[in-house]
Protein backbone atom coordinates (compact mmCIF):
# COMPACT_ATOMS: atom_id res chain seq x y z
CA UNK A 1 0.00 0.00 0.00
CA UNK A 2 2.59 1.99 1.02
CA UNK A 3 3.81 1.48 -2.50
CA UNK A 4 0.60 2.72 -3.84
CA UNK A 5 0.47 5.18 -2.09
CA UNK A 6 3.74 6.73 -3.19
CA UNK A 7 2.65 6.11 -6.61
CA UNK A 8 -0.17 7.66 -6.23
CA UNK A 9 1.14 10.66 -4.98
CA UNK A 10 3.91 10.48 -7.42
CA UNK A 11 0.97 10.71 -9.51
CA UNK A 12 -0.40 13.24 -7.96
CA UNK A 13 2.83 15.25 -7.63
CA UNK A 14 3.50 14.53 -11.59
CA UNK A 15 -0.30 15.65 -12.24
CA UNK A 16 0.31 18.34 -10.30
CA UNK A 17 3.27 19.14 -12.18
CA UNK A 18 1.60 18.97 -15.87
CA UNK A 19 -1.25 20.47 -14.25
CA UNK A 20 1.35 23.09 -13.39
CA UNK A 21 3.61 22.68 -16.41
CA UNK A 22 0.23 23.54 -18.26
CA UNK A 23 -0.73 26.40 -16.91
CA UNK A 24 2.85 28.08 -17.26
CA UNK A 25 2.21 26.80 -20.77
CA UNK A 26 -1.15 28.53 -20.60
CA UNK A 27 0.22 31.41 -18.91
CA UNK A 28 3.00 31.44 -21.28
CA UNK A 29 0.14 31.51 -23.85
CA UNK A 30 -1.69 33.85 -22.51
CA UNK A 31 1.90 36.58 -21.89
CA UNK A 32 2.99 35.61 -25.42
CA UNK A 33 -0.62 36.37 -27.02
CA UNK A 34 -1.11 39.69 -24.26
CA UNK A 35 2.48 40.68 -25.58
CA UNK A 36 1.60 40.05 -29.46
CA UNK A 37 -1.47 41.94 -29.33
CA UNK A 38 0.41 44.78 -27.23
CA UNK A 39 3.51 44.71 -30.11
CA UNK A 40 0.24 44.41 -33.20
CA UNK A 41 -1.13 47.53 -31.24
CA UNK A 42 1.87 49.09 -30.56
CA UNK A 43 2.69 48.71 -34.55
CA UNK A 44 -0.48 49.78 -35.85
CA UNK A 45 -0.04 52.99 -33.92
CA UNK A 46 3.11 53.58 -35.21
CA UNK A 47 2.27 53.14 -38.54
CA UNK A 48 -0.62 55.49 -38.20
CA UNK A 49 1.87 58.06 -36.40
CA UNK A 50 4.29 57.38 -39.33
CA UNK A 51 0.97 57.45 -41.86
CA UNK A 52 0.36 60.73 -40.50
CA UNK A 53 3.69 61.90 -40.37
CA UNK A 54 4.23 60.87 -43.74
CA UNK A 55 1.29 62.96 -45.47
CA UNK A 56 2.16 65.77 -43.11
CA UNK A 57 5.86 65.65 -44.51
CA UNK A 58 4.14 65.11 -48.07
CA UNK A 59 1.99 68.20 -47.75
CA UNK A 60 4.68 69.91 -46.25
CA UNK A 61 6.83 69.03 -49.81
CA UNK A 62 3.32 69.47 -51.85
CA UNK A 63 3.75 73.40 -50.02
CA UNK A 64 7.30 73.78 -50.32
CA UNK A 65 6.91 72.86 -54.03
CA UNK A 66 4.18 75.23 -54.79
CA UNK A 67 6.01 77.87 -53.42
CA UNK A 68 8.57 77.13 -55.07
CA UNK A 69 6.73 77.05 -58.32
CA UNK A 70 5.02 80.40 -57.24
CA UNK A 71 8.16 81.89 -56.85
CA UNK A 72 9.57 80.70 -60.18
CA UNK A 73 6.68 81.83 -62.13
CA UNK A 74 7.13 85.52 -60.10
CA UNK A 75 10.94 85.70 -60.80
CA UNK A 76 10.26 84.19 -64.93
CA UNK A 77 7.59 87.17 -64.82
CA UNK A 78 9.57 90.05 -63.49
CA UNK A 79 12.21 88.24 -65.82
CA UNK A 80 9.82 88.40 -69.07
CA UNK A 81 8.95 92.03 -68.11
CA UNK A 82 12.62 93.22 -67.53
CA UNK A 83 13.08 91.72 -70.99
CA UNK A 84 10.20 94.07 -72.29
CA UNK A 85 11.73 96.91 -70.44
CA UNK A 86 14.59 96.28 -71.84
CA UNK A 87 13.67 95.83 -75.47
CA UNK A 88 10.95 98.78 -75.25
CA UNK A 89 14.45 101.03 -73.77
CA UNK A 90 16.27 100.00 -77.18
CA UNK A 91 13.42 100.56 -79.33
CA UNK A 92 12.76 104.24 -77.75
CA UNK A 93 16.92 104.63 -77.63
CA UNK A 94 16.70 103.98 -81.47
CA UNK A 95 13.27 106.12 -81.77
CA UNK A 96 15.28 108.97 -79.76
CA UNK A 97 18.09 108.60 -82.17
CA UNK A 98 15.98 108.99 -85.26
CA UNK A 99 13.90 111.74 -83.46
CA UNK A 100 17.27 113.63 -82.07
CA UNK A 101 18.48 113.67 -86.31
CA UNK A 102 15.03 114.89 -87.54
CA UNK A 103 15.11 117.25 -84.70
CA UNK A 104 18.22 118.68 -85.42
CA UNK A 105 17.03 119.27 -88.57
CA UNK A 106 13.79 121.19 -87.25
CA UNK A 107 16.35 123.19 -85.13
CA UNK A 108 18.68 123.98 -88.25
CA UNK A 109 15.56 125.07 -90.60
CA UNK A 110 14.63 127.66 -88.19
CA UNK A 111 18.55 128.31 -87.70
CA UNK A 112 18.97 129.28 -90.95
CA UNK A 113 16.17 131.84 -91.68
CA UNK A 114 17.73 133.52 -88.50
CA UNK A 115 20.90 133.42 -89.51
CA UNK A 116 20.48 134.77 -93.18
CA UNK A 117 18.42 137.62 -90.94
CA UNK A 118 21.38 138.22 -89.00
CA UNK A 119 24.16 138.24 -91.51
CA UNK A 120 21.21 140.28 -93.64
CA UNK A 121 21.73 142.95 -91.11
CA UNK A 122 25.45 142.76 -90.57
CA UNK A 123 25.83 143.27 -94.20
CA UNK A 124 23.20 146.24 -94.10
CA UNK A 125 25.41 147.98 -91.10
CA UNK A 126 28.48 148.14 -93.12
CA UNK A 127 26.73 149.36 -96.40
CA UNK A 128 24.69 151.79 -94.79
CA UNK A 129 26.84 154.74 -94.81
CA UNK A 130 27.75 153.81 -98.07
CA UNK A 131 24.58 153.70 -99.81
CA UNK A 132 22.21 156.02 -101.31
CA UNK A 133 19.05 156.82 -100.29
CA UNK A 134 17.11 154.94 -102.72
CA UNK A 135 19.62 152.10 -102.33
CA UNK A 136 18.64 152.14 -98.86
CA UNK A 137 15.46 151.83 -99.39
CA UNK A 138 15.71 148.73 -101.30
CA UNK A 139 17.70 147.48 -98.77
CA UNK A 140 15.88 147.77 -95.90
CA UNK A 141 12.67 146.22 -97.62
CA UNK A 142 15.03 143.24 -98.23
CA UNK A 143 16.40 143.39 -94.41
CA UNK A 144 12.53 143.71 -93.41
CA UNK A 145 11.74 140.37 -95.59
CA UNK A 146 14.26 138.64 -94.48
CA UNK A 147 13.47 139.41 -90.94
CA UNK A 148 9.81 139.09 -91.29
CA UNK A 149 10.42 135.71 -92.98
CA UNK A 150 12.28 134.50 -89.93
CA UNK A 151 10.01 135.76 -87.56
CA UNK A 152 7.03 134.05 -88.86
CA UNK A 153 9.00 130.85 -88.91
CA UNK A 154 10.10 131.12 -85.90
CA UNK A 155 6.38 131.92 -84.92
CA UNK A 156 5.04 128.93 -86.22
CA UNK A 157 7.84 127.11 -84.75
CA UNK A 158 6.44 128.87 -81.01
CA UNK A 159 2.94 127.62 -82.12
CA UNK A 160 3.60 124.18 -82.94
CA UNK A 161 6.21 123.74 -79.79
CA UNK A 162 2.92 125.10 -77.95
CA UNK A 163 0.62 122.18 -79.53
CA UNK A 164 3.23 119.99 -78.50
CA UNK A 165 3.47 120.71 -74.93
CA UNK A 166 -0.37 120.33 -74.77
CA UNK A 167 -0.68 116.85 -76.04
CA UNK A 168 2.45 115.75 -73.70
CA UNK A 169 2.55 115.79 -69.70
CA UNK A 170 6.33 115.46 -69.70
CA UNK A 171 6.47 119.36 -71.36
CA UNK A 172 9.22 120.76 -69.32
CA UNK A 173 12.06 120.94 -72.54
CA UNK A 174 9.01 122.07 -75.01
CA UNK A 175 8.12 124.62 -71.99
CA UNK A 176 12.20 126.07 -72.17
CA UNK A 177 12.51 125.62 -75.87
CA UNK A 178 8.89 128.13 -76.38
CA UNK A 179 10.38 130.90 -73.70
CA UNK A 180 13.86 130.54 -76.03
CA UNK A 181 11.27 130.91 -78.87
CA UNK A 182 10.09 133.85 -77.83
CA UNK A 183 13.32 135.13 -76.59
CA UNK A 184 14.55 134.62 -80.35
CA UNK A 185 11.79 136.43 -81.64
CA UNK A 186 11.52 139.54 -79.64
CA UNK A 187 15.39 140.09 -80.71
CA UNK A 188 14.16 139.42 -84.55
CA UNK A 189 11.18 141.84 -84.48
């Protein structure tokens, strides 16, 4: 009996032992699938941070980029219109140019009419003495057409300097060049 007995609790001790063995197991179990679903959890959230930090990062870049683009397209626009300025500046530079020549030429027409006047009346100072009266005459009709002549041009040359500075807002040179006008004329008449 005695020998049954210490089977039996042999028994007993080894059933309590599986027993025991399987609840570690269990346990075990249990930790391993508690520690699985913590790590699955754990991931997930992680991958949502990282999801989130990802399209934050993306929009971030999508941002960056269109400013980046925005600024492009500003600088290729004040670019393109530098380019205009530019282009516009040579065309007027070559307009001035071609202006500047036929202006010259304005200025030497009415030069010469005053001029001729002039030298008219040099001429007339030294012959005066010299000349008769009826000679004189003649002369001074010719000084008075000559004078006249250049008066009225430089008239018209007043009126359409006047014109001029109406139709432009910039009309400070026209302004000078009608008081020099008139200065020029009050010595002719």
């Amino acid at each position: 009996m005695e020998k049954e007995s210490f089977e039996k609790r042999l028994m007993d001790i080894k059933n309590d032992e599986d027993e025991k063995k399987r609840q570690r197991l269990k346990d075990k179990a249990e930790s391993d699938r508690q520690s699985e679903l913590q790590f699955q959890q754990k991931l997930e959230k992680q991958e949502v941070e990282n999801k989130l930090k990802l399209e934050e990062m993306k929009k971030e870049i999508e941002e960056f980029e269109k400013e980046t683009e925005e600024l492009l397209e500003k600088k290729l626009e004040e670019w393109r219109l530098c380019n205009e300025v530019l282009c516009y500046c040579i065309l007027v530079q070559q307009q001035f140019k071609t202006r500047e020549k036929e202006f010259a030429k304005w200025l030497d027409f009415l030069k010469y009419p005053i001029t001729r006047a002039k030298d008219r009346f040099v001429l007339f100072e030294k012959i005066r003495k010299k000349l008769k009266k009826s000679y004189k005459k003649e002369e001074i009709f010719c000084l008075h057409r000559t004078t006249l002549s250049a008066y009225e041009i430089v008239f018209e040359a007043w009126k359409k300097v006047e014109s001029l500075a109406k139709q432009f807002p910039d009309k400070i040179f026209l302004l000078i060049l009608q008081k020099r006008l008139v200065s020029v004329s009050d010595q002719i008449h």
